[in-house]
PDB file of N, CA and C in Angstrom:
ATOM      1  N   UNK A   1       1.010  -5.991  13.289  1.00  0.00           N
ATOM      2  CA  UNK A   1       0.333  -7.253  13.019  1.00  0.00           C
ATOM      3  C   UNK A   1       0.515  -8.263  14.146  1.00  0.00           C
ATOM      4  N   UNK A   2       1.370  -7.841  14.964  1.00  0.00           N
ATOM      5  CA  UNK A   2       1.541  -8.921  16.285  1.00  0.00           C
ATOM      6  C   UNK A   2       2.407 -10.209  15.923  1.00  0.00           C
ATOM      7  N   UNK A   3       2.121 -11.326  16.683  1.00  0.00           N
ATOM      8  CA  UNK A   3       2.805 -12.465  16.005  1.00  0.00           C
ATOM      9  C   UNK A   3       2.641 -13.135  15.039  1.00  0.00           C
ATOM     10  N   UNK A   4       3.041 -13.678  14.322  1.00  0.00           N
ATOM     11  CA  UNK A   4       2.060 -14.207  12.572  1.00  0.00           C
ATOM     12  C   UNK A   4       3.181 -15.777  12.927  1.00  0.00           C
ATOM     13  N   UNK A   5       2.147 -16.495  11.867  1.00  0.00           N
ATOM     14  CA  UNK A   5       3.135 -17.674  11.269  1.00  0.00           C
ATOM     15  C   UNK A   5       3.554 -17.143  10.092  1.00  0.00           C
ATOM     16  N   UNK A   6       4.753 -18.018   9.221  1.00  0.00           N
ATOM     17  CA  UNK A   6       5.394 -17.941   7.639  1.00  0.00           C
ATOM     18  C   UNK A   6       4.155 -17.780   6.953  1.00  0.00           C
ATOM     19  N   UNK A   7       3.190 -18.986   6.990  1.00  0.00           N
ATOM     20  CA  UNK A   7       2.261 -19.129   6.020  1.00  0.00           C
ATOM     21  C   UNK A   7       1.278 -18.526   6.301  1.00  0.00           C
ATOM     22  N   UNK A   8       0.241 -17.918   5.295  1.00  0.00           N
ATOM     23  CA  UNK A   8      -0.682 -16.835   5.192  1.00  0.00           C
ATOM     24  C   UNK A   8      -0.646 -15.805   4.855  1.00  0.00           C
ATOM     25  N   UNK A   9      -1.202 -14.569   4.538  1.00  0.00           N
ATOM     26  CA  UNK A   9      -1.696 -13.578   3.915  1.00  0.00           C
ATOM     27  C   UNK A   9      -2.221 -12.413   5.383  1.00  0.00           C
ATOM     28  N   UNK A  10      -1.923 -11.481   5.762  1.00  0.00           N
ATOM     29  CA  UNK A  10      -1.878 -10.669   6.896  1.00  0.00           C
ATOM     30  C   UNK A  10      -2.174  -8.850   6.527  1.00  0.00           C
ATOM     31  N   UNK A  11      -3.489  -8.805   6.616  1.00  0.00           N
ATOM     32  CA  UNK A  11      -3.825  -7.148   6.013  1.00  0.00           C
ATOM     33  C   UNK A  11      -3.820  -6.408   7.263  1.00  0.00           C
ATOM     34  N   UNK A  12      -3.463  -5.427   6.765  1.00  0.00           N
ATOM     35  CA  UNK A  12      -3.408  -3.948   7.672  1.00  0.00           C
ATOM     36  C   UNK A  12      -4.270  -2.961   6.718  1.00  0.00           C
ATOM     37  N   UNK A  13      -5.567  -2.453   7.684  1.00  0.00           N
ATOM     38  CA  UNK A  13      -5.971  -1.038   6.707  1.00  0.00           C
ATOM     39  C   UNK A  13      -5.938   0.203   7.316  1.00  0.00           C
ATOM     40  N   UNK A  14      -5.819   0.773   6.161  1.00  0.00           N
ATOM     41  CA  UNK A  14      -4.863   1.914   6.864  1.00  0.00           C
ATOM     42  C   UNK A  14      -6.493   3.183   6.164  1.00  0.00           C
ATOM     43  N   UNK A  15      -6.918   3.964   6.415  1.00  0.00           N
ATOM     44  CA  UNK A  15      -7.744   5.560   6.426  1.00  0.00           C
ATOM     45  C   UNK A  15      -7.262   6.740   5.618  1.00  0.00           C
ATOM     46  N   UNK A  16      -7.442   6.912   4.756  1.00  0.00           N
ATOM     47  CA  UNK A  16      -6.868   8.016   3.841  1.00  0.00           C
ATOM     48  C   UNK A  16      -8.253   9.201   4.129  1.00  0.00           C
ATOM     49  N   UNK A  17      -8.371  10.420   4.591  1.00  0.00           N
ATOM     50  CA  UNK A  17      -9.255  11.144   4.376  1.00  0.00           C
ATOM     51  C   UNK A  17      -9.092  12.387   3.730  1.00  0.00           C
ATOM     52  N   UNK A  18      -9.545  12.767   2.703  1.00  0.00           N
ATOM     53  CA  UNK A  18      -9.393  14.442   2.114  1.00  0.00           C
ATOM     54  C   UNK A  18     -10.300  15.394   3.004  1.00  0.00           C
ATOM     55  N   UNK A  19      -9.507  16.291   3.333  1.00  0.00           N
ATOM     56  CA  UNK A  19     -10.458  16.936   4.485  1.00  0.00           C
ATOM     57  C   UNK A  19      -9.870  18.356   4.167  1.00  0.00           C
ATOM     58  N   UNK A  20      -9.559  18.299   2.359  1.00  0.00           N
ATOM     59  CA  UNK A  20      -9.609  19.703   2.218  1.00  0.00           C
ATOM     60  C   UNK A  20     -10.608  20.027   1.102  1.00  0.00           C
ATOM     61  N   UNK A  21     -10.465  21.189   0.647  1.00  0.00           N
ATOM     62  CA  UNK A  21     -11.441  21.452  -0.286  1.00  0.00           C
ATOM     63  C   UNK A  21     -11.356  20.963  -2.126  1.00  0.00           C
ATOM     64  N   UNK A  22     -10.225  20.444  -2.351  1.00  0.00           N
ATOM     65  CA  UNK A  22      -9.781  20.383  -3.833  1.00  0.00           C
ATOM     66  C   UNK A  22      -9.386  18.481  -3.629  1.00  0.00           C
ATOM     67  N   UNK A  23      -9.701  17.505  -4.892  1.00  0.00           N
ATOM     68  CA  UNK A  23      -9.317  16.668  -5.016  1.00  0.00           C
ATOM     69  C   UNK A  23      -7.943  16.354  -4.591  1.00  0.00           C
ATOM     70  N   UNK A  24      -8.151  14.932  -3.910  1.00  0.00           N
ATOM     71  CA  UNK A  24      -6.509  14.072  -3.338  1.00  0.00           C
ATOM     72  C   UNK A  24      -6.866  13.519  -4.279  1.00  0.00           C
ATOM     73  N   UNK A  25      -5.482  13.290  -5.164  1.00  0.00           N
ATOM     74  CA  UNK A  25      -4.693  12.559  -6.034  1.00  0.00           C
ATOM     75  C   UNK A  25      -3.508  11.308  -4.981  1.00  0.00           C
ATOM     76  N   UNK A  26      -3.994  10.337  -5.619  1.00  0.00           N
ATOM     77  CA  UNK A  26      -2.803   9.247  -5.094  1.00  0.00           C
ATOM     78  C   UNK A  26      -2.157   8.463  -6.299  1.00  0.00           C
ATOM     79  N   UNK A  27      -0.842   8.302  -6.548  1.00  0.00           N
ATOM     80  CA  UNK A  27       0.121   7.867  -7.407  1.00  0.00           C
ATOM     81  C   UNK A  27       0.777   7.339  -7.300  1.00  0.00           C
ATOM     82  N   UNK A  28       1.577   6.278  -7.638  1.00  0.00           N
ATOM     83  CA  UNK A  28       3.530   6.177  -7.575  1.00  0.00           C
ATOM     84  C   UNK A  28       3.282   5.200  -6.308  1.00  0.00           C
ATOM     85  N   UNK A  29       1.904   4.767  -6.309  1.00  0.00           N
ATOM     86  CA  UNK A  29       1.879   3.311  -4.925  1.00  0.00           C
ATOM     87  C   UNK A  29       3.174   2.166  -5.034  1.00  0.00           C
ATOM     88  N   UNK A  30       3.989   1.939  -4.492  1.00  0.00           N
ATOM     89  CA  UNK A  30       5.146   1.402  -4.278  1.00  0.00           C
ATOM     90  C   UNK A  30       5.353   0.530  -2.774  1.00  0.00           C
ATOM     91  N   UNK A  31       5.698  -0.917  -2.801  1.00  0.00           N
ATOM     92  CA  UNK A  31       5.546  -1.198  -1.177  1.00  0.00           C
ATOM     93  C   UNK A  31       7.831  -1.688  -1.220  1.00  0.00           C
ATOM     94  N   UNK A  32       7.923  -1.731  -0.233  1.00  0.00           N
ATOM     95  CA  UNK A  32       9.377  -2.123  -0.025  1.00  0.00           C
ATOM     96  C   UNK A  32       9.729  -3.378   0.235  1.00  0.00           C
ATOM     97  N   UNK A  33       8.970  -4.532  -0.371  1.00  0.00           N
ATOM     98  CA  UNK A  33       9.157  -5.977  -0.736  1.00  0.00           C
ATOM     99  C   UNK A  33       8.818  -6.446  -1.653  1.00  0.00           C
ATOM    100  N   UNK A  34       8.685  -7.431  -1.642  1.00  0.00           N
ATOM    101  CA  UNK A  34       7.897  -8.014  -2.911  1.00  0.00           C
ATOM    102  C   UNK A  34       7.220  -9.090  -1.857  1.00  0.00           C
ATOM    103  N   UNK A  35       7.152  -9.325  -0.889  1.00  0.00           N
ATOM    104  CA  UNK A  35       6.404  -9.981  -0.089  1.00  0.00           C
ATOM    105  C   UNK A  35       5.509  -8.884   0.332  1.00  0.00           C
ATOM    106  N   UNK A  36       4.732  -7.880   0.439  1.00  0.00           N
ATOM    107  CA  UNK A  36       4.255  -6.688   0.662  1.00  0.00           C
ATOM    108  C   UNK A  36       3.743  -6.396  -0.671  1.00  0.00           C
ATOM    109  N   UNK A  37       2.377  -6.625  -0.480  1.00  0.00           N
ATOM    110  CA  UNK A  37       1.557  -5.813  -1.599  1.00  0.00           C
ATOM    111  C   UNK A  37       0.324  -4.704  -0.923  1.00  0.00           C
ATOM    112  N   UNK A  38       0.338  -3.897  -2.218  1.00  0.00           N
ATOM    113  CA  UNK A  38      -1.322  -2.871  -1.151  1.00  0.00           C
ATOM    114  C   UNK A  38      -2.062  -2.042  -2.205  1.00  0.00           C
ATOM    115  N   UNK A  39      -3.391  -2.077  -1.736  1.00  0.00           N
ATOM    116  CA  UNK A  39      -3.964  -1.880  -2.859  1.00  0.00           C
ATOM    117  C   UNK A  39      -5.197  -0.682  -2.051  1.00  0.00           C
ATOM    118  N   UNK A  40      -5.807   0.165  -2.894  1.00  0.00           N
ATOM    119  CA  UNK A  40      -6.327   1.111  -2.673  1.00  0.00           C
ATOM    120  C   UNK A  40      -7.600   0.886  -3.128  1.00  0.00           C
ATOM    121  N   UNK A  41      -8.598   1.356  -2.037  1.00  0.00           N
ATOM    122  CA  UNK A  41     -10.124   1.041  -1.740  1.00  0.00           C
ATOM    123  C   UNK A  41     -10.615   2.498  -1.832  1.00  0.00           C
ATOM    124  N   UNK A  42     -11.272   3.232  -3.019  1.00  0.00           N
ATOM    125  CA  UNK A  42     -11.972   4.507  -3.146  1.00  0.00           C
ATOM    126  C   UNK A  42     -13.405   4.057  -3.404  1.00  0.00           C
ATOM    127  N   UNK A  43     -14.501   4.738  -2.113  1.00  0.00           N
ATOM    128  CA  UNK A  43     -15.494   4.002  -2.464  1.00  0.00           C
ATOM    129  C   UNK A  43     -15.561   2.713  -2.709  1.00  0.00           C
ATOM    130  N   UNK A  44     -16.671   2.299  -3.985  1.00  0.00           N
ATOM    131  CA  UNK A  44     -16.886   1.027  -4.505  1.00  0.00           C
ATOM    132  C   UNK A  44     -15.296   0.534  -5.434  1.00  0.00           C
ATOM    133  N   UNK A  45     -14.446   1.194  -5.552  1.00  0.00           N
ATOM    134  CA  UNK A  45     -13.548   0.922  -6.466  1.00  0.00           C
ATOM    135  C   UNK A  45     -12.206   0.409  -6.401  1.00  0.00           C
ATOM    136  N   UNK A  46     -12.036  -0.994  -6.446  1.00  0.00           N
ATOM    137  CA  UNK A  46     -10.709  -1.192  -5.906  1.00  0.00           C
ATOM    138  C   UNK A  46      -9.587  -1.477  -6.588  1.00  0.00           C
ATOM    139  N   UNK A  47      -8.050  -0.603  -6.360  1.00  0.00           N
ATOM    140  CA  UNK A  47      -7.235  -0.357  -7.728  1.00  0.00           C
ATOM    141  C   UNK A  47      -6.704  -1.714  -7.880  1.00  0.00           C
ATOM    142  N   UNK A  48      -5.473  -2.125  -8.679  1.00  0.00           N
ATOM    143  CA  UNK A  48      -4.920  -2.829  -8.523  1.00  0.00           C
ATOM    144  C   UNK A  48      -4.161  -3.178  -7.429  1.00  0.00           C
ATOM    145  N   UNK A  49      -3.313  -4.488  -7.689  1.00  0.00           N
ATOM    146  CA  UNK A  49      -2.269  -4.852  -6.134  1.00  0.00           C
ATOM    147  C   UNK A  49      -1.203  -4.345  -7.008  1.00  0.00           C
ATOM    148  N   UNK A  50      -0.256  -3.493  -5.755  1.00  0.00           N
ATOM    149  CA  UNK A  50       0.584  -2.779  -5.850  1.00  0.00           C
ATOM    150  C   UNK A  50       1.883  -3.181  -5.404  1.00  0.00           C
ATOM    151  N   UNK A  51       3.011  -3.477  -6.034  1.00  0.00           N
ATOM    152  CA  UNK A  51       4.340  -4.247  -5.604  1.00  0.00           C
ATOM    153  C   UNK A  51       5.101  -3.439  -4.917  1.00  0.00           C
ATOM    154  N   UNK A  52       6.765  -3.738  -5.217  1.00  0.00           N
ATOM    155  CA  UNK A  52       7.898  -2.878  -5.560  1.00  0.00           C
ATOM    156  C   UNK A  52       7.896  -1.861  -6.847  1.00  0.00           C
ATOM    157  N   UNK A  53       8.452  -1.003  -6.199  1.00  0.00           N
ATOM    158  CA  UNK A  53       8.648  -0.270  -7.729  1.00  0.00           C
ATOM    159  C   UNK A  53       9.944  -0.902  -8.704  1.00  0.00           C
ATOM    160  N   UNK A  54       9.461  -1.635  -9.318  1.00  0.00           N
ATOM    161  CA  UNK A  54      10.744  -2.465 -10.322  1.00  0.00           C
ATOM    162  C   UNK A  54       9.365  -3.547 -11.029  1.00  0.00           C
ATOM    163  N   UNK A  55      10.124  -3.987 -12.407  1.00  0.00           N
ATOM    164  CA  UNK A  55       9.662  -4.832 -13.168  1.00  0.00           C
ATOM    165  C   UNK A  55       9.921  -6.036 -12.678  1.00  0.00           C
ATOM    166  N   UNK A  56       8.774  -7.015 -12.015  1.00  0.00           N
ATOM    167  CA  UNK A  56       9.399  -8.379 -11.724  1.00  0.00           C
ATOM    168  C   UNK A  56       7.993  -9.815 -12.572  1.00  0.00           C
ATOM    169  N   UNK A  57       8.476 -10.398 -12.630  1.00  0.00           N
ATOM    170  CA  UNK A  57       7.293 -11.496 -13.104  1.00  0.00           C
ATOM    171  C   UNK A  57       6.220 -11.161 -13.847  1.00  0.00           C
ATOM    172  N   UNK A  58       4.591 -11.610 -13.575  1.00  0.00           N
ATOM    173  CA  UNK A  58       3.830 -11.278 -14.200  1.00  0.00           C
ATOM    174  C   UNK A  58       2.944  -9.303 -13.351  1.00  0.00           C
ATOM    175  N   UNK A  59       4.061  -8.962 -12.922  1.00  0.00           N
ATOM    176  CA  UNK A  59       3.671  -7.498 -12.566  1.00  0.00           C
ATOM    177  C   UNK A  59       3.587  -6.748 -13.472  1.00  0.00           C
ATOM    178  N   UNK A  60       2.459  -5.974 -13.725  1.00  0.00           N
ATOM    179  CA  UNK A  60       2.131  -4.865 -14.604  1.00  0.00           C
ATOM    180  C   UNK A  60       2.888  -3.717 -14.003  1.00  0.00           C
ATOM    181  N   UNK A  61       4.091  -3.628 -14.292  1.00  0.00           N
ATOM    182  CA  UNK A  61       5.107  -2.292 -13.560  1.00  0.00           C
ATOM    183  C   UNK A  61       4.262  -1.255 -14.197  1.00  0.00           C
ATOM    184  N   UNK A  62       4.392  -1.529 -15.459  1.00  0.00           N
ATOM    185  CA  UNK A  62       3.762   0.050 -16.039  1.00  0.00           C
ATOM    186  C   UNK A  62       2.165   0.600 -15.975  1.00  0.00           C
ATOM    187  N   UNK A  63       1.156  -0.523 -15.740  1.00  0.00           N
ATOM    188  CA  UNK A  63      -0.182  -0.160 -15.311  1.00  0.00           C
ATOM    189  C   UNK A  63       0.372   0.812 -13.870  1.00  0.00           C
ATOM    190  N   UNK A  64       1.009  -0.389 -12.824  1.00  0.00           N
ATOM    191  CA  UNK A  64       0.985   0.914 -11.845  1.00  0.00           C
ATOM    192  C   UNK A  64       1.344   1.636 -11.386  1.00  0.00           C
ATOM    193  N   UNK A  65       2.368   2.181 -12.401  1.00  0.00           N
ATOM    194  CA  UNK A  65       3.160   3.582 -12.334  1.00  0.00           C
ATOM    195  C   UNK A  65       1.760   4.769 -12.945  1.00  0.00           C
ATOM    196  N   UNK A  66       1.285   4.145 -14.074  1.00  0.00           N
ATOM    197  CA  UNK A  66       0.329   4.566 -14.799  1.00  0.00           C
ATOM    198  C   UNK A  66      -0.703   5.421 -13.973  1.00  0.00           C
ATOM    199  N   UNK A  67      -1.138   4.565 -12.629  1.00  0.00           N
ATOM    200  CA  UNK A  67      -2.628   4.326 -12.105  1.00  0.00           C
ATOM    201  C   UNK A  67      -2.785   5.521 -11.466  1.00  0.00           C
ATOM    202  N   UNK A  68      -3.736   6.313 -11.116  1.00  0.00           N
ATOM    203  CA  UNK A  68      -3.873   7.008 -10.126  1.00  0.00           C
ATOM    204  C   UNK A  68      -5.466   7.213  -9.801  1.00  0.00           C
ATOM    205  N   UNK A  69      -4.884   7.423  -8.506  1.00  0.00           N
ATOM    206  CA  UNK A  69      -6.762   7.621  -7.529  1.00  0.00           C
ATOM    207  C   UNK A  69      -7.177   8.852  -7.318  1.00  0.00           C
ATOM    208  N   UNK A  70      -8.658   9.423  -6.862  1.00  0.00           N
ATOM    209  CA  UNK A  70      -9.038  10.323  -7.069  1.00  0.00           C
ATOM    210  C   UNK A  70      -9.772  10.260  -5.909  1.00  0.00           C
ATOM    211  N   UNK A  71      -9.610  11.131  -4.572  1.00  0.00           N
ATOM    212  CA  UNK A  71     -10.344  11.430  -3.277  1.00  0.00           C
ATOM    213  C   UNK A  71     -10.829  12.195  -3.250  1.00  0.00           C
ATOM    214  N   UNK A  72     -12.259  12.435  -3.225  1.00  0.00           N
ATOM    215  CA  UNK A  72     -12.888  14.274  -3.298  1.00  0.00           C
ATOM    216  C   UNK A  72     -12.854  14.473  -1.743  1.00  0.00           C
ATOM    217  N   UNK A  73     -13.223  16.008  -1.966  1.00  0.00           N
ATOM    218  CA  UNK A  73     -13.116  16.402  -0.666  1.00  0.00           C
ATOM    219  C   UNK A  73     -14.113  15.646   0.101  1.00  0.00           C
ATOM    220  N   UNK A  74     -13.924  15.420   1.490  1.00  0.00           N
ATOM    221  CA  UNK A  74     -14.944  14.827   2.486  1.00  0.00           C
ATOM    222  C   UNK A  74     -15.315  13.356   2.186  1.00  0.00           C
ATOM    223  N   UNK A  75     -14.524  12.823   1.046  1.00  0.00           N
ATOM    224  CA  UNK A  75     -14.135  11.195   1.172  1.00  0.00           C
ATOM    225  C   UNK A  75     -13.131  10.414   1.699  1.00  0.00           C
ATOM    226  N   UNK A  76     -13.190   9.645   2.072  1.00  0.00           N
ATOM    227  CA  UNK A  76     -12.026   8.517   2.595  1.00  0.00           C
ATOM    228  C   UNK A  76     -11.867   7.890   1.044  1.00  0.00           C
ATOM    229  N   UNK A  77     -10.701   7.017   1.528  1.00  0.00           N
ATOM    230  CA  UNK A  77      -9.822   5.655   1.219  1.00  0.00           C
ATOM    231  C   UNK A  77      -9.474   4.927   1.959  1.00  0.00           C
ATOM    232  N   UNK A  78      -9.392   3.654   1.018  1.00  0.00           N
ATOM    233  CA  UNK A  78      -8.769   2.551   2.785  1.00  0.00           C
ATOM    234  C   UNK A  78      -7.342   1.915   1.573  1.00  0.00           C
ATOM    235  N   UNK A  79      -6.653   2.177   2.706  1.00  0.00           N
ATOM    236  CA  UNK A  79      -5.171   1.818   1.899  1.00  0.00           C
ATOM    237  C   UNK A  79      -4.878   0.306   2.508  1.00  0.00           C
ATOM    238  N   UNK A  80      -5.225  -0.625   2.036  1.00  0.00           N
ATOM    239  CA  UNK A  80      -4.826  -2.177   2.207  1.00  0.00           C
ATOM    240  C   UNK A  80      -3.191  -2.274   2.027  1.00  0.00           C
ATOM    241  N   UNK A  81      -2.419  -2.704   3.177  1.00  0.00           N
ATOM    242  CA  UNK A  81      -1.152  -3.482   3.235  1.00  0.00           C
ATOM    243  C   UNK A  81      -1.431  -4.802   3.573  1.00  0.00           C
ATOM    244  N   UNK A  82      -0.655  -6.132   2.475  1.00  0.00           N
ATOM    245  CA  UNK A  82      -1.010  -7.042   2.863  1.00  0.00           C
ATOM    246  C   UNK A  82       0.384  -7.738   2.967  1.00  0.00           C
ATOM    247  N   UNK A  83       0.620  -8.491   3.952  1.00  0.00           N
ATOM    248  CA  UNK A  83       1.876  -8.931   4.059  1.00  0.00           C
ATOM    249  C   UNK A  83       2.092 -10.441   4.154  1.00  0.00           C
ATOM    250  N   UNK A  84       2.953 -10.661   2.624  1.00  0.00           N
ATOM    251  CA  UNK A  84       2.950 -12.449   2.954  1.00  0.00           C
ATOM    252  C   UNK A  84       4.305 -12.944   3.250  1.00  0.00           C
ATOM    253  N   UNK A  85       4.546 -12.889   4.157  1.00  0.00           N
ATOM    254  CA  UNK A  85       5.716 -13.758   4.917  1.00  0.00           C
ATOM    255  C   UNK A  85       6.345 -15.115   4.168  1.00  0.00           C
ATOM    256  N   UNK A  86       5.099 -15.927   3.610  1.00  0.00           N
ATOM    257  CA  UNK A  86       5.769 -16.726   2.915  1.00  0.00           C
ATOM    258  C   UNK A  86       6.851 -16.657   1.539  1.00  0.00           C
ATOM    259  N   UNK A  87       6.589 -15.846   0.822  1.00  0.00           N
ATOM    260  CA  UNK A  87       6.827 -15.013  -0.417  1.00  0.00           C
ATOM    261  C   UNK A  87       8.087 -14.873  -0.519  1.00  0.00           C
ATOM    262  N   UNK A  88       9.187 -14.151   0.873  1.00  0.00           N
ATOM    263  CA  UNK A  88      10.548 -14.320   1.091  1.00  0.00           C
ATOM    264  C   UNK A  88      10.570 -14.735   2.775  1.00  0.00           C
ATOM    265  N   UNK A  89      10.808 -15.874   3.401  1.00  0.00           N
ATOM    266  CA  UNK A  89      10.835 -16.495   4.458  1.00  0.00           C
ATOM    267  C   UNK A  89      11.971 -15.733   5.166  1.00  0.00           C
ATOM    268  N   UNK A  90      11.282 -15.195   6.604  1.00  0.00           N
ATOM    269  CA  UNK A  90      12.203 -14.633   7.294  1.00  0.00           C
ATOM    270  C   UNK A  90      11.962 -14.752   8.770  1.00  0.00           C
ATOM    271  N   UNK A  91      12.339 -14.573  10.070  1.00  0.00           N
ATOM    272  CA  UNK A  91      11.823 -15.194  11.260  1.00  0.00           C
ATOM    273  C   UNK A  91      12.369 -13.560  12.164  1.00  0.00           C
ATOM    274  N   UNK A  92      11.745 -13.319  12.833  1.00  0.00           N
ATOM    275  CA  UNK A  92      11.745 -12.375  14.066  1.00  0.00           C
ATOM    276  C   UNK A  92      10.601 -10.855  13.945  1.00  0.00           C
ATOM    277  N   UNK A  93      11.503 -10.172  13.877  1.00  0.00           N
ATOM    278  CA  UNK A  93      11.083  -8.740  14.120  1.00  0.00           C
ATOM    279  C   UNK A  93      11.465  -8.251  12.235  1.00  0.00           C
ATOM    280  N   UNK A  94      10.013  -7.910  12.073  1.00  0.00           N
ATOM    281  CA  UNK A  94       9.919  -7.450  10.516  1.00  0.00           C
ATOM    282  C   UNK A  94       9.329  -6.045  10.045  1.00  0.00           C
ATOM    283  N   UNK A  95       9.508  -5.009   9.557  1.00  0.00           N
ATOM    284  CA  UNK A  95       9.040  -4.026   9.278  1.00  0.00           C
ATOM    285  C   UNK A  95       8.969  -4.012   8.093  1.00  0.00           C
ATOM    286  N   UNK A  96       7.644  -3.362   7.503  1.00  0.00           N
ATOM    287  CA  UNK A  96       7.389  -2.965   5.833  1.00  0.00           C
ATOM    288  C   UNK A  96       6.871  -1.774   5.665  1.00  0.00           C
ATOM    289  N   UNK A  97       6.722  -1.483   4.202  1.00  0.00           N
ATOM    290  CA  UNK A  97       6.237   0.232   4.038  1.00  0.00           C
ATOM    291  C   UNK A  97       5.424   0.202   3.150  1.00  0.00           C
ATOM    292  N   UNK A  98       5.004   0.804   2.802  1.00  0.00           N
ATOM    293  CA  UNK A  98       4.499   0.982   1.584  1.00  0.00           C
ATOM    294  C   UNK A  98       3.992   2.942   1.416  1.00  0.00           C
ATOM    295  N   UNK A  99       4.588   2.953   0.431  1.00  0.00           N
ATOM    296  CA  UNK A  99       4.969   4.449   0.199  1.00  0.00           C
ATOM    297  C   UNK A  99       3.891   4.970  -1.281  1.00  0.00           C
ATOM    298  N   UNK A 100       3.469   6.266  -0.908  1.00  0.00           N
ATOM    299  CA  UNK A 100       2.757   6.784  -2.504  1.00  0.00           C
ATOM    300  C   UNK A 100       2.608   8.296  -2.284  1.00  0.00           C
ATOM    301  N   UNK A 101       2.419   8.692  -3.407  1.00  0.00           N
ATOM    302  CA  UNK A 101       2.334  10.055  -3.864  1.00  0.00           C
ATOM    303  C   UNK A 101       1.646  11.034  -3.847  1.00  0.00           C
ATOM    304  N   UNK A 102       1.188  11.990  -3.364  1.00  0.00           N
ATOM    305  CA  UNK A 102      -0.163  12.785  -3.429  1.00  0.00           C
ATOM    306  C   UNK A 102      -0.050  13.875  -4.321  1.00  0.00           C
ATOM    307  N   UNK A 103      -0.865  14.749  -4.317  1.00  0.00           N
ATOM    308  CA  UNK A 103      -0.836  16.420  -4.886  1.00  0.00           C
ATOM    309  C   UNK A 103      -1.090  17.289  -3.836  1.00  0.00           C
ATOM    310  N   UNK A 104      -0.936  16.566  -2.651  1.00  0.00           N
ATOM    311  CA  UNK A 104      -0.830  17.870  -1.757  1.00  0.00           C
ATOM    312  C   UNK A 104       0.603  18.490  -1.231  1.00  0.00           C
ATOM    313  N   UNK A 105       0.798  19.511  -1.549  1.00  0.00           N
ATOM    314  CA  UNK A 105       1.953  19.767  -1.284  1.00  0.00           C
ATOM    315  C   UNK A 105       2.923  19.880   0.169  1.00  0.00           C
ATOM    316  N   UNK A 106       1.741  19.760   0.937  1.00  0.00           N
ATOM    317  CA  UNK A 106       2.181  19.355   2.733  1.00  0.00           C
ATOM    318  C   UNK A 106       2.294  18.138   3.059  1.00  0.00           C
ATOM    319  N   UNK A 107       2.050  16.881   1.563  1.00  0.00           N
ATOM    320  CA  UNK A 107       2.157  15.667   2.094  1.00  0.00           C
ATOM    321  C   UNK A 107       2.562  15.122   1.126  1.00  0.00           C
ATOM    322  N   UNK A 108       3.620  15.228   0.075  1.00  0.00           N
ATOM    323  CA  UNK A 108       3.748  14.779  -1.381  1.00  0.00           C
ATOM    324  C   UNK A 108       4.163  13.570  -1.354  1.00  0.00           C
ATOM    325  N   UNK A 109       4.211  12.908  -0.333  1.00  0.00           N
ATOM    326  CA  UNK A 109       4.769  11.510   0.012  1.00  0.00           C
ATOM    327  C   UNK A 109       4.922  10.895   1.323  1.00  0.00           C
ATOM    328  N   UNK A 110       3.721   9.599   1.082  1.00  0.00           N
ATOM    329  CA  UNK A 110       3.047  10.014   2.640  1.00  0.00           C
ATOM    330  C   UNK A 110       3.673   7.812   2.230  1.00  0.00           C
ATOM    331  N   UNK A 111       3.683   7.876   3.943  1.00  0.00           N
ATOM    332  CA  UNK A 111       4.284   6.658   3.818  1.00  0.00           C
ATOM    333  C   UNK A 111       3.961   5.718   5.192  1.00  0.00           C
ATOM    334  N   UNK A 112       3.352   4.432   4.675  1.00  0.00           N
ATOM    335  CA  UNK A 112       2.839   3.588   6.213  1.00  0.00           C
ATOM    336  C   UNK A 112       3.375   2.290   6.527  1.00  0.00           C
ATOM    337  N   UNK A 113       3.868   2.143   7.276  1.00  0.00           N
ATOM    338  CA  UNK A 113       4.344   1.183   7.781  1.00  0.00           C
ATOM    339  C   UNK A 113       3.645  -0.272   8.750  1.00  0.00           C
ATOM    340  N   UNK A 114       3.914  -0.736   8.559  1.00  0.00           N
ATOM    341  CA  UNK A 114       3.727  -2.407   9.207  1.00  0.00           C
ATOM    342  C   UNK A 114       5.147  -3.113  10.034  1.00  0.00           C
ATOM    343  N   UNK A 115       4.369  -3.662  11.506  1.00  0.00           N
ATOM    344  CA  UNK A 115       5.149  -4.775  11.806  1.00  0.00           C
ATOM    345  C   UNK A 115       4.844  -5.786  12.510  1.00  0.00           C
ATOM    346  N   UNK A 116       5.506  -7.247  12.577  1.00  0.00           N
ATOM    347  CA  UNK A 116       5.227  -8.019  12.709  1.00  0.00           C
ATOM    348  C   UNK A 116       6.328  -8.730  13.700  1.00  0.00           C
ATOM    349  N   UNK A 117       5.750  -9.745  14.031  1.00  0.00           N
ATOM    350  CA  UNK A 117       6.900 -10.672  14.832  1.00  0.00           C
ATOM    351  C   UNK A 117       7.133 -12.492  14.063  1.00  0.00           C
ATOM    352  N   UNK A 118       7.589 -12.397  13.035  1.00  0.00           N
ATOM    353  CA  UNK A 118       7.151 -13.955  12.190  1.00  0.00           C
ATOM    354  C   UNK A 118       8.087 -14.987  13.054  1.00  0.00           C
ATOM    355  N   UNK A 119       6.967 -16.064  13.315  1.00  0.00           N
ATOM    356  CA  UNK A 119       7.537 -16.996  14.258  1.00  0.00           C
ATOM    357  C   UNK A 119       7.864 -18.059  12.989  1.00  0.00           C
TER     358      UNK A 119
END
């Protein structure tokens, strides 16, 4: 993400493609903040925003443990990381993740990262 200020909202999209022959399944979307949310773009369909994996505030923990996506073969996804700095205030060199689940068994947990420099 380069240099950012505290305040604002900062997306990264990230390319999911099935480029095999049998449905991608995506699950168990989880990011490693709670300043870090990401949400999944199939087609016209966009899932919910996706936290920490833990019960916090008005988070539907259990919708999105619940949720899962469906990639046919020879479709994309766009995996949105959005990162708000303000959320937990921190200054320098920042890295985030955001981690989820597949049904492919060469990738059962595929995981993308973000970084930033918060001035």
């Amino acid at each position: 993400l380069g240099e950012i200020a505290v305040q604002g909202d900062y997306p990264a999209d990230f390319t999911v493609t099935n480029t095999g022959d049998a449905p991608l399944e995506i699950s168990k979307v989880r990011t490693s903040c709670m300043c870090t949310l990401a949400e999944i773009m199939i087609g016209d369909t966009k899932s919910m925003e996706f936290n920490m994996d833990m019960p916090m505030g008005n988070y539907d923990y259990i919708a999105a443990r619940k949720w899962k996506g469906v990639i046919e073969p020879g479709q994309s996804a766009t995996v949105r990381v959005i990162y708000k700095p303000h959320l937990m205030p921190v200054q320098g060199s920042v890295s985030r993740n955001v981690k989820f689940s597949t049904n492919d068994p060469n990738n059962s947990v595929v995981e993308l990262g973000i970084h930033a420099t918060v001035k």
